[in-house]
Protein backbone atom coordinates (compact mmCIF):
# COMPACT_ATOMS: atom_id res chain seq x y z
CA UNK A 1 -4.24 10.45 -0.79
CA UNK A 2 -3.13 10.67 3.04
CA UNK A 3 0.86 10.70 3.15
CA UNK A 4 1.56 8.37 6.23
CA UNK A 5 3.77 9.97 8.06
CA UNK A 6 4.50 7.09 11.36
CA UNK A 7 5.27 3.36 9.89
CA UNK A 8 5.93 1.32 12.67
CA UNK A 9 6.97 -1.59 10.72
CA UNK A 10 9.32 0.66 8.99
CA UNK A 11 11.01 2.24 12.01
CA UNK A 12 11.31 -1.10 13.50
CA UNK A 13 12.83 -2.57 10.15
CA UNK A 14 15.10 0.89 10.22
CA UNK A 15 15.79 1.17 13.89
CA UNK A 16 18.36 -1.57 14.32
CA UNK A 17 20.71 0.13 11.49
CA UNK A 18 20.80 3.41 12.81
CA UNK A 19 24.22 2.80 14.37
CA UNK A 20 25.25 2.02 11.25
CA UNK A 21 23.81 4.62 9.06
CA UNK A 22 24.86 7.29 11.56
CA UNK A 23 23.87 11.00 10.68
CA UNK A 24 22.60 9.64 7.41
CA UNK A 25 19.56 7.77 8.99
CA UNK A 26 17.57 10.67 9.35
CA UNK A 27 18.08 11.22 5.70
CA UNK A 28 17.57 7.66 4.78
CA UNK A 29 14.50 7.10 6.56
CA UNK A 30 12.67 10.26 5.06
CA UNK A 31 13.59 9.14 1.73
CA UNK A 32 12.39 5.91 2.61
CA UNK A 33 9.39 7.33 3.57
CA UNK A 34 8.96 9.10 0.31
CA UNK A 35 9.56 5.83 -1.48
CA UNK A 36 6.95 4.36 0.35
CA UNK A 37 4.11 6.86 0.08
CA UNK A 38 4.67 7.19 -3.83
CA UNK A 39 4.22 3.31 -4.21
CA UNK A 40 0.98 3.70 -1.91
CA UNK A 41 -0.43 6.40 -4.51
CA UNK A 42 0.59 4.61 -7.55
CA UNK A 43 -1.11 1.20 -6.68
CA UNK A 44 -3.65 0.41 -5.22
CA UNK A 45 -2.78 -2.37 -2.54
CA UNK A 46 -3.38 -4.41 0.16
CA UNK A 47 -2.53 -4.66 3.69
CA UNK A 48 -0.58 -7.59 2.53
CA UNK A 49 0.85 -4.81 -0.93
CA UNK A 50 1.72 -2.49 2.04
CA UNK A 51 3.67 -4.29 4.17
CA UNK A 52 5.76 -5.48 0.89
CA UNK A 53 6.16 -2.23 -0.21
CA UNK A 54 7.54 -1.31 3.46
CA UNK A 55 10.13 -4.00 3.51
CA UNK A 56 11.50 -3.48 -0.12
CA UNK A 57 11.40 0.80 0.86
CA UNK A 58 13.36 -0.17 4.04
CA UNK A 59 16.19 -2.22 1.74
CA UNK A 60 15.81 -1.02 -1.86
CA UNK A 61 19.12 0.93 -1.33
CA UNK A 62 21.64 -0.81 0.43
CA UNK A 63 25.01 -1.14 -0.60
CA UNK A 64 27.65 -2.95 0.45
């Protein structure tokens, strides 16, 4: 398995909230990142899989 390391429709999805997430976003993305890569190992997917795994990894732990 290669562990993708540059998602650029992650950090564009993550970007625009890290204002917001201040000097957690750093943090947040990596875990994001790890969120994403173990979903990539455990199934195999499509580009279309991928990108859905992306978008629920960017939002899977927001909280009001």
């Amino acid at each position: 398995m290669q562990i993708e390391t540059s998602i650029p429709l992650l950090e564009n999805i993550l970007e625009p909230w890290k204002p917001i997430i201040g000097s957690q976003y750093q943090p947040y993305k990596n875990h994001v990142y790890r969120v994403v890569n173990f979903c990539f190992l455990l199934h195999q997917s499509t580009p279309d899989d991928r990108e859905k795994f992306i978008i629920a990894g960017c939002f899977h732990d927001k909280r009001r």
